[in-house]
PDB file of N, CA and C in Angstrom:
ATOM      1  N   UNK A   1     -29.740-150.863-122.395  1.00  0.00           N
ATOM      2  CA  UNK A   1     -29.336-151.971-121.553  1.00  0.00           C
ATOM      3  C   UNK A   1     -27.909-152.392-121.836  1.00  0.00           C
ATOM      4  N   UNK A   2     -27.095-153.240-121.396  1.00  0.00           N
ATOM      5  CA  UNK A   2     -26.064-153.996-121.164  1.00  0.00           C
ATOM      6  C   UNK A   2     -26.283-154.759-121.305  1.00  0.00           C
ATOM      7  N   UNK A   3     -25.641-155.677-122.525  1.00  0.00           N
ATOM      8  CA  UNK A   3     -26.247-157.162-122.752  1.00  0.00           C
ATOM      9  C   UNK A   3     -25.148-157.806-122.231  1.00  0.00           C
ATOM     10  N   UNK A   4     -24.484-157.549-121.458  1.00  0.00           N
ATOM     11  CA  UNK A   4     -23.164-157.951-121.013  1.00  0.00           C
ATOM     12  C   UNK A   4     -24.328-158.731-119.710  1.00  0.00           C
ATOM     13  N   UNK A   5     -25.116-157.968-119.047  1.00  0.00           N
ATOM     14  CA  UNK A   5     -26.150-158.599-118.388  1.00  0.00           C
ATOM     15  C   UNK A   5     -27.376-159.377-119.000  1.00  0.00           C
ATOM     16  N   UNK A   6     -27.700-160.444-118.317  1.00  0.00           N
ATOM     17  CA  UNK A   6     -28.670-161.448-118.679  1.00  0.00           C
ATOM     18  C   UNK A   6     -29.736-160.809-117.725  1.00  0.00           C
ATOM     19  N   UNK A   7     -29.777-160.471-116.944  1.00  0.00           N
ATOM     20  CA  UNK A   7     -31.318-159.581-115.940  1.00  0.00           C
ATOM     21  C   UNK A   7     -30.678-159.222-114.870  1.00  0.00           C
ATOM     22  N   UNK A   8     -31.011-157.714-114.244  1.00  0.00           N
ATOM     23  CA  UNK A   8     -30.917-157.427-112.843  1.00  0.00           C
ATOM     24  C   UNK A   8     -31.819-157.073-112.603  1.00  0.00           C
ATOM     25  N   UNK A   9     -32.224-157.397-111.189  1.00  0.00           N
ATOM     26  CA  UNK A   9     -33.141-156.775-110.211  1.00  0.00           C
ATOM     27  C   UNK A   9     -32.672-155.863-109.192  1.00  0.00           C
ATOM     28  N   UNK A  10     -33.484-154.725-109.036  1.00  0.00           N
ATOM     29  CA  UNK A  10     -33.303-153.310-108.434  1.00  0.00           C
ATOM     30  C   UNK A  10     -34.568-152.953-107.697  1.00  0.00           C
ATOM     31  N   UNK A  11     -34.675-153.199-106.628  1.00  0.00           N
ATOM     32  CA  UNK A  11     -35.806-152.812-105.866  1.00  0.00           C
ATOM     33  C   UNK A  11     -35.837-151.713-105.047  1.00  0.00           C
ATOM     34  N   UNK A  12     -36.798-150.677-104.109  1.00  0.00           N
ATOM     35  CA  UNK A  12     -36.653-150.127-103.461  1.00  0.00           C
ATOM     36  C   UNK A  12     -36.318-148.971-103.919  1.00  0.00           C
ATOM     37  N   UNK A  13     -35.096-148.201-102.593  1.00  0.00           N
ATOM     38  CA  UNK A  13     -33.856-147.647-103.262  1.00  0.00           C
ATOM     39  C   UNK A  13     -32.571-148.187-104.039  1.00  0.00           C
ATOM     40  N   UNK A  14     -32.321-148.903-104.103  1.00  0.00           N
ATOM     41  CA  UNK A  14     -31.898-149.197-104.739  1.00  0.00           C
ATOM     42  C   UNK A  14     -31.064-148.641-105.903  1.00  0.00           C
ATOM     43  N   UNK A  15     -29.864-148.173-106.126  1.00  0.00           N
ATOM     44  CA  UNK A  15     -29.500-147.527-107.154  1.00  0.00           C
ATOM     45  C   UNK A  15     -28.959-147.754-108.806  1.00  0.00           C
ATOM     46  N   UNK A  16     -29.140-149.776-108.570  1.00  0.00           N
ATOM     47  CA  UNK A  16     -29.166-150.413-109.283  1.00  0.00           C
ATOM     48  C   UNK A  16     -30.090-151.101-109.874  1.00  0.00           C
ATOM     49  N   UNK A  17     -30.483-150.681-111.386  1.00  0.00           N
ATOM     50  CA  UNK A  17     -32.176-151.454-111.228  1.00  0.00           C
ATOM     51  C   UNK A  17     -32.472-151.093-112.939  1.00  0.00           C
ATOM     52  N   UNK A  18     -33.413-151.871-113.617  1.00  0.00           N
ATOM     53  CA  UNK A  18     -33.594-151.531-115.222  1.00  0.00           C
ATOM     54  C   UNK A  18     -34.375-150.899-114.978  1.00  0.00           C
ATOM     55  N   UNK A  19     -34.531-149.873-115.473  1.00  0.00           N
ATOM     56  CA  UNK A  19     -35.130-148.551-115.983  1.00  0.00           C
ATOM     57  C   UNK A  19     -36.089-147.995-114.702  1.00  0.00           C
ATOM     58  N   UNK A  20     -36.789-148.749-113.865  1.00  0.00           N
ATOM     59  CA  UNK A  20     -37.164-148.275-113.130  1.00  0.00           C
ATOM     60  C   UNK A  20     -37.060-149.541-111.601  1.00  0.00           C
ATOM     61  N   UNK A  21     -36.974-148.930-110.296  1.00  0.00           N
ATOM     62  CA  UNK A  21     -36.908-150.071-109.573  1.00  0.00           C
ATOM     63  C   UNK A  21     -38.033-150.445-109.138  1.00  0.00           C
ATOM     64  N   UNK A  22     -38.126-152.169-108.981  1.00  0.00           N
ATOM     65  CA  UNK A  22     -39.436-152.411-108.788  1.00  0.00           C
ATOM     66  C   UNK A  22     -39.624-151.832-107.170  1.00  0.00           C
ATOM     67  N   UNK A  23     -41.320-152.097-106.437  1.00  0.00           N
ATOM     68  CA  UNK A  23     -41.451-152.147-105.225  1.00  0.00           C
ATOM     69  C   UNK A  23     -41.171-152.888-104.144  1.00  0.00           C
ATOM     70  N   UNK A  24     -40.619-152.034-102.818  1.00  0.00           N
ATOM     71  CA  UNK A  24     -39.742-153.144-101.744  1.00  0.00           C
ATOM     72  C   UNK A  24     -40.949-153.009-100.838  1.00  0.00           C
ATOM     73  N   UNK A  25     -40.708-154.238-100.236  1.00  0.00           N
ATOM     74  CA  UNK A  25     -41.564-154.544 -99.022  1.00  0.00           C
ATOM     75  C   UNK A  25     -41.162-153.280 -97.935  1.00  0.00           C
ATOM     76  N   UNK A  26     -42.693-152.948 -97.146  1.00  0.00           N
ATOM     77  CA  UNK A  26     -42.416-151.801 -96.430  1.00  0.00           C
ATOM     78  C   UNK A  26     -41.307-151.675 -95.330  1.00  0.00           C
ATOM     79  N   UNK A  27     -40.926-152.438 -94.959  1.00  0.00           N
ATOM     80  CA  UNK A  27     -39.814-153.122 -93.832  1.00  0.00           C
ATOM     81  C   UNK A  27     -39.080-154.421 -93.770  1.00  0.00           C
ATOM     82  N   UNK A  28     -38.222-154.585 -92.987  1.00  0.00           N
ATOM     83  CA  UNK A  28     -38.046-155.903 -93.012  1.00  0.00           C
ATOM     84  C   UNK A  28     -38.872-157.131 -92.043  1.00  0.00           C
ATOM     85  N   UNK A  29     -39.753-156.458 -91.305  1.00  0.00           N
ATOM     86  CA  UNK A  29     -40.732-157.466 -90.819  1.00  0.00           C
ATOM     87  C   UNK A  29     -41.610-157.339 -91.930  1.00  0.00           C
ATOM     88  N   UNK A  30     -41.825-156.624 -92.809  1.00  0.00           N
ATOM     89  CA  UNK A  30     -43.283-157.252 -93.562  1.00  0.00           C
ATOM     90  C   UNK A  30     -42.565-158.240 -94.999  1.00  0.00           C
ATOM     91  N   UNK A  31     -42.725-159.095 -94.908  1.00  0.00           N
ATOM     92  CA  UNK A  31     -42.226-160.359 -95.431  1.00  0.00           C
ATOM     93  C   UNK A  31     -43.113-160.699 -96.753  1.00  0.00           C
ATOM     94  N   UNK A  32     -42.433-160.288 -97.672  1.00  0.00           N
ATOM     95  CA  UNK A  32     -43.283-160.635 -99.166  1.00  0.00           C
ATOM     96  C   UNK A  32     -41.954-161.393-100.093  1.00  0.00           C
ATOM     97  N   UNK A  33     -42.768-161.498-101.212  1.00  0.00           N
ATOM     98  CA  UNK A  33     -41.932-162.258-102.480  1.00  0.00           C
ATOM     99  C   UNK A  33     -41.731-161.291-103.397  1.00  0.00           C
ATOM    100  N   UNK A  34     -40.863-161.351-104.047  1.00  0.00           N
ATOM    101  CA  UNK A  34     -40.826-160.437-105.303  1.00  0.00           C
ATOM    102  C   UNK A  34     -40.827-161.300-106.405  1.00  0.00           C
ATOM    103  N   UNK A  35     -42.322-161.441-107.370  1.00  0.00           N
ATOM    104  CA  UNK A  35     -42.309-162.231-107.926  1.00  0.00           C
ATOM    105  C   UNK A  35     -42.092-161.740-109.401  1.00  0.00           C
ATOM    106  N   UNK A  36     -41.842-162.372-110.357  1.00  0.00           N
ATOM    107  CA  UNK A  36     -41.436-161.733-112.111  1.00  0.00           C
ATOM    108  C   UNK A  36     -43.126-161.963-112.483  1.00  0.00           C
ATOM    109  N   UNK A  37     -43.346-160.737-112.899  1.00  0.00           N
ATOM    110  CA  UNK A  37     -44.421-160.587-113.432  1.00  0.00           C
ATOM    111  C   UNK A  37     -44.844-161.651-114.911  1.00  0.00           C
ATOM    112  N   UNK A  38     -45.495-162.583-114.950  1.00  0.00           N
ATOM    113  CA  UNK A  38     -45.978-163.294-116.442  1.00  0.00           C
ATOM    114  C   UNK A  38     -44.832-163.449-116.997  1.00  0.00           C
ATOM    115  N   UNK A  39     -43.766-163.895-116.158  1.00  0.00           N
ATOM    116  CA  UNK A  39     -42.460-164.439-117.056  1.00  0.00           C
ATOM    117  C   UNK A  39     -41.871-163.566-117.465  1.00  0.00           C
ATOM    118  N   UNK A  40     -42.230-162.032-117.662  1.00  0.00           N
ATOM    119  CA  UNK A  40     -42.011-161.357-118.645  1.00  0.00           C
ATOM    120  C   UNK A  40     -40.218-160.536-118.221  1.00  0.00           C
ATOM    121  N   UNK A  41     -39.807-160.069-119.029  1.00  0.00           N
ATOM    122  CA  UNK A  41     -38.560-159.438-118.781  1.00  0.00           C
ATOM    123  C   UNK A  41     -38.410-157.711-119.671  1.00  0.00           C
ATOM    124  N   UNK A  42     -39.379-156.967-119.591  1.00  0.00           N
ATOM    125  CA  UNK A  42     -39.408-155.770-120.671  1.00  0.00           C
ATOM    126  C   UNK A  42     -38.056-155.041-120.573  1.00  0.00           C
ATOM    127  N   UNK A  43     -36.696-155.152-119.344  1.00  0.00           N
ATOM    128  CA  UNK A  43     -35.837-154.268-118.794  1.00  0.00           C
ATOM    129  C   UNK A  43     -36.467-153.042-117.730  1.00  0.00           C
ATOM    130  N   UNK A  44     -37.667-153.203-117.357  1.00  0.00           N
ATOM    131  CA  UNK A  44     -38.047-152.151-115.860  1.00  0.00           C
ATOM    132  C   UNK A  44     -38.286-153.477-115.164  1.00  0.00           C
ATOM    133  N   UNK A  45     -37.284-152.965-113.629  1.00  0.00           N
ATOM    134  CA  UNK A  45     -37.976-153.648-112.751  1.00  0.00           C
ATOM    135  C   UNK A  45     -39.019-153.636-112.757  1.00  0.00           C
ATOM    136  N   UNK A  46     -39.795-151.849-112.484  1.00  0.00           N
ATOM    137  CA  UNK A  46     -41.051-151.982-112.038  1.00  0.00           C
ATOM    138  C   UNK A  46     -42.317-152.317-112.502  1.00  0.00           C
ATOM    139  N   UNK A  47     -42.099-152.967-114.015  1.00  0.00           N
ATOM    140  CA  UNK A  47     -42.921-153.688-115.087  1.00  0.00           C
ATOM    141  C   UNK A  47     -43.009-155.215-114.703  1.00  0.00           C
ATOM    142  N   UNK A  48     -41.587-155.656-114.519  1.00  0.00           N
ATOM    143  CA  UNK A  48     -41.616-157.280-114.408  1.00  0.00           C
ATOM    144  C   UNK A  48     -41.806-157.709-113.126  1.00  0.00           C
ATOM    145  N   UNK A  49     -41.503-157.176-111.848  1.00  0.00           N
ATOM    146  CA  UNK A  49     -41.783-157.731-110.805  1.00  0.00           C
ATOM    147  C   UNK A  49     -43.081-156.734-109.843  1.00  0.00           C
ATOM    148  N   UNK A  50     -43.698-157.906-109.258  1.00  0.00           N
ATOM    149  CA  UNK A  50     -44.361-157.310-108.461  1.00  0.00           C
ATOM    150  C   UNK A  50     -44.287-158.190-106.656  1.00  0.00           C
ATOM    151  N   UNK A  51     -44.701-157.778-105.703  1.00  0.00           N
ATOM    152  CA  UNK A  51     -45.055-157.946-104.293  1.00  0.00           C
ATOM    153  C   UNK A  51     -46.337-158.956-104.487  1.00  0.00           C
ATOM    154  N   UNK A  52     -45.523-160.160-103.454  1.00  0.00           N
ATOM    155  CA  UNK A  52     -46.488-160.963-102.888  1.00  0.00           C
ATOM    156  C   UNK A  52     -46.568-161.339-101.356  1.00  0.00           C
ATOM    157  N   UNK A  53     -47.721-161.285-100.806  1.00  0.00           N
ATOM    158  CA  UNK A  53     -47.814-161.802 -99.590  1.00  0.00           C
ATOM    159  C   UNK A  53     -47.759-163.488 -99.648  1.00  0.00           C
ATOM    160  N   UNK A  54     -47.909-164.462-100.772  1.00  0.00           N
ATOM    161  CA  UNK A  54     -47.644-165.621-100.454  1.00  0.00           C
ATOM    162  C   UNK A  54     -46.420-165.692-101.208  1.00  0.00           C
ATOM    163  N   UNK A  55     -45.781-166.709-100.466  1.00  0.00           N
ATOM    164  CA  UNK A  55     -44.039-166.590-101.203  1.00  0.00           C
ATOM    165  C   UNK A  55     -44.351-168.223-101.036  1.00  0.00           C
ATOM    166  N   UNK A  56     -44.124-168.709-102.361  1.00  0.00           N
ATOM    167  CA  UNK A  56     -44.328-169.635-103.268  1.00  0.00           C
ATOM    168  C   UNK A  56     -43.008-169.886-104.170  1.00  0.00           C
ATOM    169  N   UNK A  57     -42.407-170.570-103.658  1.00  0.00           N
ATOM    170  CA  UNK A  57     -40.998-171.019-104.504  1.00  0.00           C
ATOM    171  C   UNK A  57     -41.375-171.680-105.525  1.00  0.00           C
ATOM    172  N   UNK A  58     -40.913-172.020-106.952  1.00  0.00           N
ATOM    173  CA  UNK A  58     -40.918-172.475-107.622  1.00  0.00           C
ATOM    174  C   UNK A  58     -39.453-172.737-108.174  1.00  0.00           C
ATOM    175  N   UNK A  59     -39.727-174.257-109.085  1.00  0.00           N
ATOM    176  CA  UNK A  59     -38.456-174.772-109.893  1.00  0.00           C
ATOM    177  C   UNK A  59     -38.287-173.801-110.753  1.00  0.00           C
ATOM    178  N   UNK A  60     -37.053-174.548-111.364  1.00  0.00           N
ATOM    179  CA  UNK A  60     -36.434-173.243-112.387  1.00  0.00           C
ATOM    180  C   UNK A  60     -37.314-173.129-113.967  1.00  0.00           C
ATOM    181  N   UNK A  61     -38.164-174.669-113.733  1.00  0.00           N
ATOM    182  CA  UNK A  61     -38.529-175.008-114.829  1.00  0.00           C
ATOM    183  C   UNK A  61     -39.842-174.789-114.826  1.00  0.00           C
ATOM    184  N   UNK A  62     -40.488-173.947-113.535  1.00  0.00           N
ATOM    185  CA  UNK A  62     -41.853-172.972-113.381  1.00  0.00           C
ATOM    186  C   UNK A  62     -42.740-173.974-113.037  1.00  0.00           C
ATOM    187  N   UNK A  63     -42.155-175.553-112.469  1.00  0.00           N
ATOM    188  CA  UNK A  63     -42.939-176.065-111.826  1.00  0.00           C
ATOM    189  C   UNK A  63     -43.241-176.401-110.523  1.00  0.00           C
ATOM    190  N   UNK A  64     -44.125-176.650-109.522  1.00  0.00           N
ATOM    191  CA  UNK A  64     -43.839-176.897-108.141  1.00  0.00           C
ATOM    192  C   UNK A  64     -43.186-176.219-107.263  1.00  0.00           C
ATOM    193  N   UNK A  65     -42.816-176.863-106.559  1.00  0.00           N
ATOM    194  CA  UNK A  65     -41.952-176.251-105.445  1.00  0.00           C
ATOM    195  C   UNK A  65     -40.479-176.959-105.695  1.00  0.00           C
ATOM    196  N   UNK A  66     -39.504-175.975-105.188  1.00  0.00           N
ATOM    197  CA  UNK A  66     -38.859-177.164-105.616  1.00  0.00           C
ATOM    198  C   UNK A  66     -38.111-177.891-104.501  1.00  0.00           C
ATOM    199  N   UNK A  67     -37.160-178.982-105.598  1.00  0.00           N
ATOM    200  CA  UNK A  67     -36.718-179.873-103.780  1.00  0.00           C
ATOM    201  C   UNK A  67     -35.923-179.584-103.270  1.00  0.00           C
ATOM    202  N   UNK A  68     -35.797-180.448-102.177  1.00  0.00           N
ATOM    203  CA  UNK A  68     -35.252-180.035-101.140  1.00  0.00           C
ATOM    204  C   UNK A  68     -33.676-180.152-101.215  1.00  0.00           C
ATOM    205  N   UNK A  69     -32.486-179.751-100.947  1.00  0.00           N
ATOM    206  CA  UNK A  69     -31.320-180.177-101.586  1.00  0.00           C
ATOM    207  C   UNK A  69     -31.037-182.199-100.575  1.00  0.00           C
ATOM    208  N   UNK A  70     -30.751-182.711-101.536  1.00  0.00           N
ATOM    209  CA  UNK A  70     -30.537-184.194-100.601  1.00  0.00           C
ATOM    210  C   UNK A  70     -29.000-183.778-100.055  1.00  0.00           C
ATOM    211  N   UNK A  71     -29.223-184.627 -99.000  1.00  0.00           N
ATOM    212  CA  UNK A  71     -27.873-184.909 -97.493  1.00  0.00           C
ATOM    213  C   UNK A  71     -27.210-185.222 -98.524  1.00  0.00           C
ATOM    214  N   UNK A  72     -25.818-184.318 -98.302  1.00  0.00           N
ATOM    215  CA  UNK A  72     -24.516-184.218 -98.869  1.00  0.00           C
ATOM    216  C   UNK A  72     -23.703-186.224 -98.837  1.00  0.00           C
ATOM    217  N   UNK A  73     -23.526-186.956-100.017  1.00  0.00           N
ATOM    218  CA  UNK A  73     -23.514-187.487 -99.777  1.00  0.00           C
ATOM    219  C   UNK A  73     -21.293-187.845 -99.540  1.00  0.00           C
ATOM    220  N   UNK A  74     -21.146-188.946 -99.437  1.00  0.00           N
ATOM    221  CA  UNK A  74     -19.468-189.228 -99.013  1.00  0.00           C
ATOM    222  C   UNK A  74     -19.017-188.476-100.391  1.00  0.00           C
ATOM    223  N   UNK A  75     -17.907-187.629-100.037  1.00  0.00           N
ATOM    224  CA  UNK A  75     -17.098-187.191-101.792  1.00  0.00           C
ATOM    225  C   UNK A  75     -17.768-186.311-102.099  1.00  0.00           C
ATOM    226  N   UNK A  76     -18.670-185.356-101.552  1.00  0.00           N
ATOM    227  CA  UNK A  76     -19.433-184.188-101.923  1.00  0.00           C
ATOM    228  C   UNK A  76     -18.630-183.233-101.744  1.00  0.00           C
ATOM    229  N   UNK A  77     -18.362-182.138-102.078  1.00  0.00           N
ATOM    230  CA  UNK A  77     -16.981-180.797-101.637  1.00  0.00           C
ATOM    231  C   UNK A  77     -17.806-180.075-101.747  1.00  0.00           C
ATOM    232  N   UNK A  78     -17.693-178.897-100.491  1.00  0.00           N
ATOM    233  CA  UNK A  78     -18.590-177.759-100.435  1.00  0.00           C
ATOM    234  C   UNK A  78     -17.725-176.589-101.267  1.00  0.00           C
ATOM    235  N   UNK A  79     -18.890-175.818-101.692  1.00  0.00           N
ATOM    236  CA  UNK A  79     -18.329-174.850-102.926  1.00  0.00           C
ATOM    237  C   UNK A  79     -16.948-174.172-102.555  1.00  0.00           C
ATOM    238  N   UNK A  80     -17.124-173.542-101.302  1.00  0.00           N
ATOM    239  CA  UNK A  80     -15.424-172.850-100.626  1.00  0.00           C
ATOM    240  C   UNK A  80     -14.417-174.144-100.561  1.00  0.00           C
ATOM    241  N   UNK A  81     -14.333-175.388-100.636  1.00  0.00           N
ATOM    242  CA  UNK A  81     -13.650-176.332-100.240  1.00  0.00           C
ATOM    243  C   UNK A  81     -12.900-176.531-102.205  1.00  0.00           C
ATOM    244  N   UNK A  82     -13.713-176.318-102.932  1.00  0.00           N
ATOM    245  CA  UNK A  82     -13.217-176.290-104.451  1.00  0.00           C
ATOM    246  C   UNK A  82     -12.755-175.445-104.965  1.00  0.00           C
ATOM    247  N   UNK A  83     -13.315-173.679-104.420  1.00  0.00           N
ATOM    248  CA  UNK A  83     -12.529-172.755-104.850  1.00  0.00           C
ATOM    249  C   UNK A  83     -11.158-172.876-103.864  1.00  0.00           C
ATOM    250  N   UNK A  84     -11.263-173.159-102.831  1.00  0.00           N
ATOM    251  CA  UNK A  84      -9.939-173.308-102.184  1.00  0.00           C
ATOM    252  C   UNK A  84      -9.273-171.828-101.674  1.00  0.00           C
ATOM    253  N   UNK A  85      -8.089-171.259-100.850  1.00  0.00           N
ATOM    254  CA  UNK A  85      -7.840-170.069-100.928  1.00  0.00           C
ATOM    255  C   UNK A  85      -6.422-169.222-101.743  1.00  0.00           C
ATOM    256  N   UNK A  86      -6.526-170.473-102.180  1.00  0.00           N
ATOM    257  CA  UNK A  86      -5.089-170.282-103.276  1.00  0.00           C
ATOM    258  C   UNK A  86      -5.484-168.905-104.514  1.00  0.00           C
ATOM    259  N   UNK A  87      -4.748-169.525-105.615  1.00  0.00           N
ATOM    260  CA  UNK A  87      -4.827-168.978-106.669  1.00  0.00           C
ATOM    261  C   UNK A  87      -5.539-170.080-107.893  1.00  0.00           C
ATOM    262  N   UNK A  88      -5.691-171.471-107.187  1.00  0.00           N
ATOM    263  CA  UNK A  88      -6.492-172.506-108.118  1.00  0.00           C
ATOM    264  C   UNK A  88      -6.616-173.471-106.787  1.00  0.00           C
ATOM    265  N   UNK A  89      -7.774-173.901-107.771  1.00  0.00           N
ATOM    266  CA  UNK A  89      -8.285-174.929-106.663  1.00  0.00           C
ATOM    267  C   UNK A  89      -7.537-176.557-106.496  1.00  0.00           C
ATOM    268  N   UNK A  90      -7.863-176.507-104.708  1.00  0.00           N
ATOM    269  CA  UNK A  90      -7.032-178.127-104.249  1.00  0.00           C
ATOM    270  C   UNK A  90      -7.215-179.068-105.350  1.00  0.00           C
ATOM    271  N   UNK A  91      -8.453-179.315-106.051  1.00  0.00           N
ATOM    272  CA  UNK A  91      -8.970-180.279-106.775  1.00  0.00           C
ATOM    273  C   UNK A  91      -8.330-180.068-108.231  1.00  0.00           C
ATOM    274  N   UNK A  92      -7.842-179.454-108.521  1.00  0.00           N
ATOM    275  CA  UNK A  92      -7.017-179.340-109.993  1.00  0.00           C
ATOM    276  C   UNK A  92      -6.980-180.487-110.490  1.00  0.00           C
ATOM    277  N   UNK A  93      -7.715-181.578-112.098  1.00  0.00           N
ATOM    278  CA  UNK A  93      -7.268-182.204-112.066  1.00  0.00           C
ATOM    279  C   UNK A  93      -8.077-183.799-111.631  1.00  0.00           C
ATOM    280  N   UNK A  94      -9.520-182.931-110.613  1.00  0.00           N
ATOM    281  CA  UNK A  94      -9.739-184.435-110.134  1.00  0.00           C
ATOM    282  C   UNK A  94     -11.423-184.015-110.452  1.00  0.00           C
ATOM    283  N   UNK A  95     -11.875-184.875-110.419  1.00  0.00           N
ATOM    284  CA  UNK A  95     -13.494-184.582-110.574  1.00  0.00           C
ATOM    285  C   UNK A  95     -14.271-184.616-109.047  1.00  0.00           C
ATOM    286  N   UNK A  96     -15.078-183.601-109.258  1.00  0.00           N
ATOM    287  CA  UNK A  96     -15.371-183.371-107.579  1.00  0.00           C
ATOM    288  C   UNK A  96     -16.880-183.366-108.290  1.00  0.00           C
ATOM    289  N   UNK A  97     -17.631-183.504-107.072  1.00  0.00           N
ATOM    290  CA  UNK A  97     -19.594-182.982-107.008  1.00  0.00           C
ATOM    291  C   UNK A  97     -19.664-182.240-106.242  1.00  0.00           C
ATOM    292  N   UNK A  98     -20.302-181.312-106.121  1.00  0.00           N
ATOM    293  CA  UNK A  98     -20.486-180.040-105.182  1.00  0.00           C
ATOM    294  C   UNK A  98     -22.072-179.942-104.897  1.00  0.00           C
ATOM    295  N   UNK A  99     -22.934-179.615-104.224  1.00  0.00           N
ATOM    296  CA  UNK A  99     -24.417-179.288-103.932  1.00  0.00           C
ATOM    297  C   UNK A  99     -24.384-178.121-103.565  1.00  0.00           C
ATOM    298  N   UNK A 100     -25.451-177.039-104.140  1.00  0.00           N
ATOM    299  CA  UNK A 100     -25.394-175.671-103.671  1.00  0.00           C
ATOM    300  C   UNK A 100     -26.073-174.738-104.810  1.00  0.00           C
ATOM    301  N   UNK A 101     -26.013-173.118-104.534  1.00  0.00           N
ATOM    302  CA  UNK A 101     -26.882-172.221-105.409  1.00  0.00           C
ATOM    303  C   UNK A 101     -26.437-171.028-105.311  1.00  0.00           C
ATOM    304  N   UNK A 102     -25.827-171.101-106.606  1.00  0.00           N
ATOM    305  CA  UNK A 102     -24.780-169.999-107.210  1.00  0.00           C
ATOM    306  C   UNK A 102     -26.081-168.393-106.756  1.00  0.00           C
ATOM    307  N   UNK A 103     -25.323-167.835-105.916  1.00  0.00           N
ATOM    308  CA  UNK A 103     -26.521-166.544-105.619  1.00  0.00           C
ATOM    309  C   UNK A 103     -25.653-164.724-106.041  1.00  0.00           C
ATOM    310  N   UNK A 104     -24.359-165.616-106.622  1.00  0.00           N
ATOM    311  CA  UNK A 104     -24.083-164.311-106.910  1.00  0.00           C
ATOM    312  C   UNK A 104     -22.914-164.237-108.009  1.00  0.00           C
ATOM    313  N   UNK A 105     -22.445-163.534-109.004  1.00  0.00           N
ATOM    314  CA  UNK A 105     -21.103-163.409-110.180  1.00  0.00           C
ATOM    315  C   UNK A 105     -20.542-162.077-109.610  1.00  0.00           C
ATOM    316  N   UNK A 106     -19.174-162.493-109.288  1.00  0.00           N
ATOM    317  CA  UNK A 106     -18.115-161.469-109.150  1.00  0.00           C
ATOM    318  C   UNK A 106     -17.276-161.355-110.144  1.00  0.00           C
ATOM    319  N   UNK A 107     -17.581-160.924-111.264  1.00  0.00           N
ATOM    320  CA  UNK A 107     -16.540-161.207-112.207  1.00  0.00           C
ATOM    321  C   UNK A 107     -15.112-159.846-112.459  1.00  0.00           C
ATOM    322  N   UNK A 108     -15.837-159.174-111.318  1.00  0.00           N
ATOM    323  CA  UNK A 108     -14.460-157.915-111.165  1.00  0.00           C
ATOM    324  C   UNK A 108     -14.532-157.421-109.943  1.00  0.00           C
ATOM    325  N   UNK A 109     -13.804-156.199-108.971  1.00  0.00           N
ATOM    326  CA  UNK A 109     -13.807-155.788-108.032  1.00  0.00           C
ATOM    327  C   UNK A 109     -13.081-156.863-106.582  1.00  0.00           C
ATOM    328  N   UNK A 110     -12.362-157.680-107.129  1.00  0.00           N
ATOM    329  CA  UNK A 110     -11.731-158.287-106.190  1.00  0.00           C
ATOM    330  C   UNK A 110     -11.594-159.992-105.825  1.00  0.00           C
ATOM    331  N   UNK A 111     -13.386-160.399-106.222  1.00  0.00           N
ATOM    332  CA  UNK A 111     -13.481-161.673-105.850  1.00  0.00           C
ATOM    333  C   UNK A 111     -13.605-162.687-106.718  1.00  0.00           C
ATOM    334  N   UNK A 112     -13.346-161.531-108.205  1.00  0.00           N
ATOM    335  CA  UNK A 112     -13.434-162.797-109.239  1.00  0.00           C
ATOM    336  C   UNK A 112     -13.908-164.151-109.333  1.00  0.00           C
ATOM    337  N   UNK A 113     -15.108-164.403-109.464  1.00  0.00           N
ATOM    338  CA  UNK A 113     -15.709-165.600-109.233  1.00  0.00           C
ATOM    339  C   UNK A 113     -17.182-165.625-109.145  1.00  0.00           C
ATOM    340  N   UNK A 114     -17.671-166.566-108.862  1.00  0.00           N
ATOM    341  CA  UNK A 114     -19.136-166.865-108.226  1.00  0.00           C
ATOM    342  C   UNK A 114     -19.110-167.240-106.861  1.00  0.00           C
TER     343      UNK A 114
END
């Protein structure tokens, strides 16, 4: 493994994936979850995750569902509005709140960032 990584998931074909990739839903109309098997993390996809027909969100903290994001309130900056298109962000300097869900790390290949 790469401990440079904290977990990837590799499903399908997929050519990215720990040791083995888990299973993809047969199409994109058949609509499942890919859920982490018993918490567990062995490094195979196809150990830790498995296919669900009920897709059941849960918190991060493995409880419930979770909520809903609340209405952006006055002074909220959306995530592109803080990275800005500069070389640093408009906000340099000032304290901002942002609402949102980091879904991806670019930390090379161009977009440097989240």
């Amino acid at each position: 493994g790469n401990d440079a990584i904290a977990d990837l998931l590799g499903y399908g074909t997929s050519n990215t994936f720990e040791t083995a990739a888990a299973t993809a839903p047969g199409s994109n109309t058949d609509v499942k979850s890919l859920n982490r098997t018993n918490g567990a993390d062995t490094d195979s996809n196809a150990a830790d995750f498995s296919l669900s027909a009920t897709i059941t969100p849960t918190a991060s903290n493995g409880g419930g569902t979770p909520p809903v994001d609340p209405q952006p309130e006055p002074g909220v900056k959306a995530i592109a509005e803080i990275q800005g298109t500069g070389p640093a962000s408009p906000f340099v300097g000032s304290t901002v709140t942002t609402i949102g869900k980091v879904t991806a790390v670019y930390a090379t290949g161009g977009f440097n960032g989240y």
